[in-house]
Protein backbone atom coordinates (compact mmCIF):
# COMPACT_ATOMS: atom_id res chain seq x y z
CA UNK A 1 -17.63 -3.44 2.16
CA UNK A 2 -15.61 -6.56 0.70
CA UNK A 3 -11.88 -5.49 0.44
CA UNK A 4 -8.91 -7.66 -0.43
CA UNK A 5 -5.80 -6.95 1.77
CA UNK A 6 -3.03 -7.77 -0.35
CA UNK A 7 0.49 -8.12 1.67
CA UNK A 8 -2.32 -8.78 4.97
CA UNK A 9 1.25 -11.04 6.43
CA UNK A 10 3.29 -7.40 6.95
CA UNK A 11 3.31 -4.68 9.26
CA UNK A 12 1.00 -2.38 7.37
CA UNK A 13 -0.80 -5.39 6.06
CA UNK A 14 -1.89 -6.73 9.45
CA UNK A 15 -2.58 -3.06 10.65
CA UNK A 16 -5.16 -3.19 7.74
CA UNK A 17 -6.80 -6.17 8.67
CA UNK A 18 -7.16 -5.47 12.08
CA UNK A 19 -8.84 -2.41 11.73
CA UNK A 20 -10.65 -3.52 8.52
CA UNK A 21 -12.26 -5.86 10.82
CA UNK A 22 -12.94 -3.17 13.45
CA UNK A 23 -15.00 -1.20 11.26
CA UNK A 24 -16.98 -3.91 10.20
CA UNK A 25 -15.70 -4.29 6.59
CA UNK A 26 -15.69 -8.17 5.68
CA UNK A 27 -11.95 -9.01 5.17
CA UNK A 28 -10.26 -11.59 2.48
CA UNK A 29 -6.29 -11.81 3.33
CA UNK A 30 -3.93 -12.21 0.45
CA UNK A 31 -0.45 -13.84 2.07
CA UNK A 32 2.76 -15.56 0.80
CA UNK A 33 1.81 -18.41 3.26
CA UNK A 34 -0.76 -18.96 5.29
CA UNK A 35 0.50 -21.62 7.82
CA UNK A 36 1.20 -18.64 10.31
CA UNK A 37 -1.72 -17.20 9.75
CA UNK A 38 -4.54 -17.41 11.69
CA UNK A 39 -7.45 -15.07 11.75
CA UNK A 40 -10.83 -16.32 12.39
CA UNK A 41 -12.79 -13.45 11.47
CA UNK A 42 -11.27 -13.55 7.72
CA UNK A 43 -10.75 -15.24 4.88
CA UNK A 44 -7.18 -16.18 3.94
CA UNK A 45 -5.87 -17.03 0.50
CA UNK A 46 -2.29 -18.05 0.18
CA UNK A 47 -0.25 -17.74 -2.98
CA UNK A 48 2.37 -15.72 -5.42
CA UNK A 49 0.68 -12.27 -5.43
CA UNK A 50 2.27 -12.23 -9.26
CA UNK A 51 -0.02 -15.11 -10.09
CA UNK A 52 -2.75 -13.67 -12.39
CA UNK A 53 -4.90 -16.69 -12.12
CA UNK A 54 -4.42 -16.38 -8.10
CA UNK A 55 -4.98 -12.78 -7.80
CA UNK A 56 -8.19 -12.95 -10.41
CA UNK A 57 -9.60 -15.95 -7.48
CA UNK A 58 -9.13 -13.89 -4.58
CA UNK A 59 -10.17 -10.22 -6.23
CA UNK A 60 -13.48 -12.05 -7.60
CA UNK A 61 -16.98 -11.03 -5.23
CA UNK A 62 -14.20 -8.19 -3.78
CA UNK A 63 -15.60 -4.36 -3.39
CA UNK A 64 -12.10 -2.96 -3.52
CA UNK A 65 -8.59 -4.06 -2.97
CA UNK A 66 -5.78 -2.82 -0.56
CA UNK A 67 -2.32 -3.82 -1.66
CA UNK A 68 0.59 -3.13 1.11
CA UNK A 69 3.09 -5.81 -0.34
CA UNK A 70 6.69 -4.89 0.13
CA UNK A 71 9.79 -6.70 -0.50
CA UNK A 72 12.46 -8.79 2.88
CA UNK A 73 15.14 -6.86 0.74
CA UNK A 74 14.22 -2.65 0.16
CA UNK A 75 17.98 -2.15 -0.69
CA UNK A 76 17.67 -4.47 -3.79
CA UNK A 77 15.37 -3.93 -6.78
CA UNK A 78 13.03 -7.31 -7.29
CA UNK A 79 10.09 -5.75 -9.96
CA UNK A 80 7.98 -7.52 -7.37
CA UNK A 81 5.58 -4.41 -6.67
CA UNK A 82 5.01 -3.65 -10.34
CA UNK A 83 4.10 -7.01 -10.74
CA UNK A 84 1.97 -7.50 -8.18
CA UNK A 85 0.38 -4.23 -9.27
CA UNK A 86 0.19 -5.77 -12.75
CA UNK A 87 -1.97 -9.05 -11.93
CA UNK A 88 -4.16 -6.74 -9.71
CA UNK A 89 -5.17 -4.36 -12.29
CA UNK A 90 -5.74 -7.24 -14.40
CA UNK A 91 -8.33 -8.99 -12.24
CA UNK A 92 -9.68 -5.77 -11.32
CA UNK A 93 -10.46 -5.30 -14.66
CA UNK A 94 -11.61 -9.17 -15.33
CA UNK A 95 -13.92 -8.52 -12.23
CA UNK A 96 -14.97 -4.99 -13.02
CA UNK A 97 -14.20 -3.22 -10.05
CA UNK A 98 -12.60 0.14 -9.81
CA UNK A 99 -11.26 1.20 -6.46
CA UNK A 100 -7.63 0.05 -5.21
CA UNK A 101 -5.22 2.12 -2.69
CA UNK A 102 -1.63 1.01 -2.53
CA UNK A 103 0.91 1.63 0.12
CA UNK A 104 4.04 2.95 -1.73
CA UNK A 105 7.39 5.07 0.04
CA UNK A 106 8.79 8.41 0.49
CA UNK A 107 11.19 8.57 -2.03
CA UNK A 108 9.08 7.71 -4.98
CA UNK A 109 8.01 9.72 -7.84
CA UNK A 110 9.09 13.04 -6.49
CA UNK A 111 8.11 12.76 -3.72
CA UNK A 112 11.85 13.20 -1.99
CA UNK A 113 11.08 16.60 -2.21
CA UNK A 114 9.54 16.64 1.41
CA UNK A 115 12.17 14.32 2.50
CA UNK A 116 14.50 15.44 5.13
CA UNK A 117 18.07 16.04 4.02
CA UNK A 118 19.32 12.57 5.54
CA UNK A 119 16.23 10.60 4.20
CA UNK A 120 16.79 11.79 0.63
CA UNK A 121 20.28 11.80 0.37
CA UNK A 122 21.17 8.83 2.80
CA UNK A 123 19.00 6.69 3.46
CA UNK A 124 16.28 6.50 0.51
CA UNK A 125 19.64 5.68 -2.04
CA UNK A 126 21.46 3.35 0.36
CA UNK A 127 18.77 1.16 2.51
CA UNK A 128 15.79 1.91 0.16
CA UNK A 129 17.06 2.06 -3.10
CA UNK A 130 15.30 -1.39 -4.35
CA UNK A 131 12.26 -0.38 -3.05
CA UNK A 132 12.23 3.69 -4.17
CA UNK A 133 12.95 2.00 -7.66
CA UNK A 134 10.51 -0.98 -7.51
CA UNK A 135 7.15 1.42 -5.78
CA UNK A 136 8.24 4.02 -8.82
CA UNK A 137 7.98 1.61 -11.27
CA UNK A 138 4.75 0.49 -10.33
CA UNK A 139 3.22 4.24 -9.59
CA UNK A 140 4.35 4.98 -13.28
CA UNK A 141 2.24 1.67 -14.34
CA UNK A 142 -1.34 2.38 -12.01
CA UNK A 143 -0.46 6.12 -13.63
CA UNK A 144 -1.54 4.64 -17.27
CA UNK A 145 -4.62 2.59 -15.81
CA UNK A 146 -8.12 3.40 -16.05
CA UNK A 147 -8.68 2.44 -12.47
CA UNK A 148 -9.51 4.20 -9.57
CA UNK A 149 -6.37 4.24 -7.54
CA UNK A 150 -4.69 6.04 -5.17
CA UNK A 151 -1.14 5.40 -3.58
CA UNK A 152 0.10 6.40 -0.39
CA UNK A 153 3.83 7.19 0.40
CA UNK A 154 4.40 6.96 4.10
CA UNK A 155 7.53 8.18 5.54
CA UNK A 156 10.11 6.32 8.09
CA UNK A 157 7.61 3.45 9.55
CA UNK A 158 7.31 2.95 13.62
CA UNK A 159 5.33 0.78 15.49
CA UNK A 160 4.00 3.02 17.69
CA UNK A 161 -0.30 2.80 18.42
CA UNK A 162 -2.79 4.80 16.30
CA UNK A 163 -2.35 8.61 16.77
CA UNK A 164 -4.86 10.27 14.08
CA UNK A 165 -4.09 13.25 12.37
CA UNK A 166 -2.59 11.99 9.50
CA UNK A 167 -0.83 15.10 7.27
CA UNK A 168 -0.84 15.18 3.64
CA UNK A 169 2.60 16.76 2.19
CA UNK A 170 3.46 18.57 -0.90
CA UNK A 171 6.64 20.43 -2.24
CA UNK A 172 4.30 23.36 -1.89
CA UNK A 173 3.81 23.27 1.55
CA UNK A 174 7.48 23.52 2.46
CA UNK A 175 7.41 21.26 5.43
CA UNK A 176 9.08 17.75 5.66
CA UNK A 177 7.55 14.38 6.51
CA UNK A 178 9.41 12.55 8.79
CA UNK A 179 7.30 10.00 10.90
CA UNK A 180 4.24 7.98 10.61
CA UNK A 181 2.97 5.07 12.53
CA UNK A 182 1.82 1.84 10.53
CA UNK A 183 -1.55 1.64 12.44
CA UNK A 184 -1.82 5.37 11.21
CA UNK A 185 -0.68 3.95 7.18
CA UNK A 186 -3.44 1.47 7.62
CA UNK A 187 -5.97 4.24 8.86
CA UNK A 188 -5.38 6.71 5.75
CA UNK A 189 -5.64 3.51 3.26
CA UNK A 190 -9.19 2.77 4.46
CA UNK A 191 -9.86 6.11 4.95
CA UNK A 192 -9.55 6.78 1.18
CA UNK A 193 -11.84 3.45 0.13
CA UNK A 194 -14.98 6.02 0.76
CA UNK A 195 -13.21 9.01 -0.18
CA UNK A 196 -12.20 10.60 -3.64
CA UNK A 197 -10.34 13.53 -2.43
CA UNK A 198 -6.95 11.94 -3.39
CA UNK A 199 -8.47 10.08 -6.51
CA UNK A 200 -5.74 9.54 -8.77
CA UNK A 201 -3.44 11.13 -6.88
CA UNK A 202 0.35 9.66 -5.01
CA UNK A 203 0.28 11.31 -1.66
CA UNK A 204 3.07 11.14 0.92
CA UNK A 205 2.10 10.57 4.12
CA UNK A 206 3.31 11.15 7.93
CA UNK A 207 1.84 12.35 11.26
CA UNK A 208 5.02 14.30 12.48
């Protein structure tokens, strides 16, 4: 499969290359700047993700796209994710393909409903409040699309290795999310590129 990485310069974003590669998928990596990046299995393209005519070059000959993006600054609200969401869906649609999975928060939508008490009320308002608002905004916008989409909302990020098991949580399961690794982010958004089980859908993510 041809997939798009967009955000491939970030923690997620590298996690998704790397193991994009492993699996055999051929790889185009969408970065801010490219003169620290250096993959020779890939394809880079370097530009503002907001770009439409830059997003529309890099989505064209693309099976599906992967967007992890993510702001320097989650405490302050920059639009940038909605954006970026915006020219994707665009040249998507200008390319006709359907399938995109996006890497979102806990926090968004409603999904602070399987938040521990300090995540919700501490540190998703304080620390996270630009990016709660700015991954909300653009769930609300894939939400009135015609694409196949499907966002994930992992909770507080590590670095720890791959562990598998990935858990799916819902307000009616009662349990809170608390912990996922970013190789395990990466896993679940490829995962879901053959998958339809969370078609549509804004799932939050963790593994503990």
């Amino acid at each position: 499969m041809k997939i798009l990485v967009v955000g491939a310069a970030g923690g997620v974003g590298r996690a998704l290359v790397e193991q994009a590669v492993a699996r055999g998928h051929d790889v185009t990596a969408f970065v801010r700047d490219a003169s620290n990046y250096r993959l020779p299995e890939i394809r880079v393209v370097a530009g503002d993700a907001r770009n439409s005519r830059k997003m529309s070059e890099a989505v064209s000959g693309q099976d599906a796209v992967v967007n992890a993006i993510g702001g320097k600054t989650p405490w302050t609200p920059t639009g940038l994710d909605r954006d970026v969401g915006q020219a994707i869906v665009q040249a998507l649609h200008r390319h006709h393909i359907r399938r995109l999975v996006v890497a979102s928060v806990m926090g968004a939508g409603d999904s602070g409903n399987v938040a521990d008490y300090f995540y919700r009320w501490i540190f998703a308002p304080t620390f996270l409040r630009g990016a709660v608002k700015d991954k909300t905004e653009m769930e609300r916008y894939l939400a009135q699309t015609d694409i196949d989409w499907t966002v994930a909302r992992p909770a507080v990020l590590t670095n720890e290795k791959l562990a598998g098991g990935v858990n799916v949580f819902t307000r009616k399961s009662g349990a809170k999310a608390h912990r996922i690794a970013r190789a395990d982010v990466a896993a679940f958004m490829l995962d879901q590129l053959t998958s339809d089980k969370y078609l549509k859908q804004a799932v939050t993510i963790a593994t503990s």
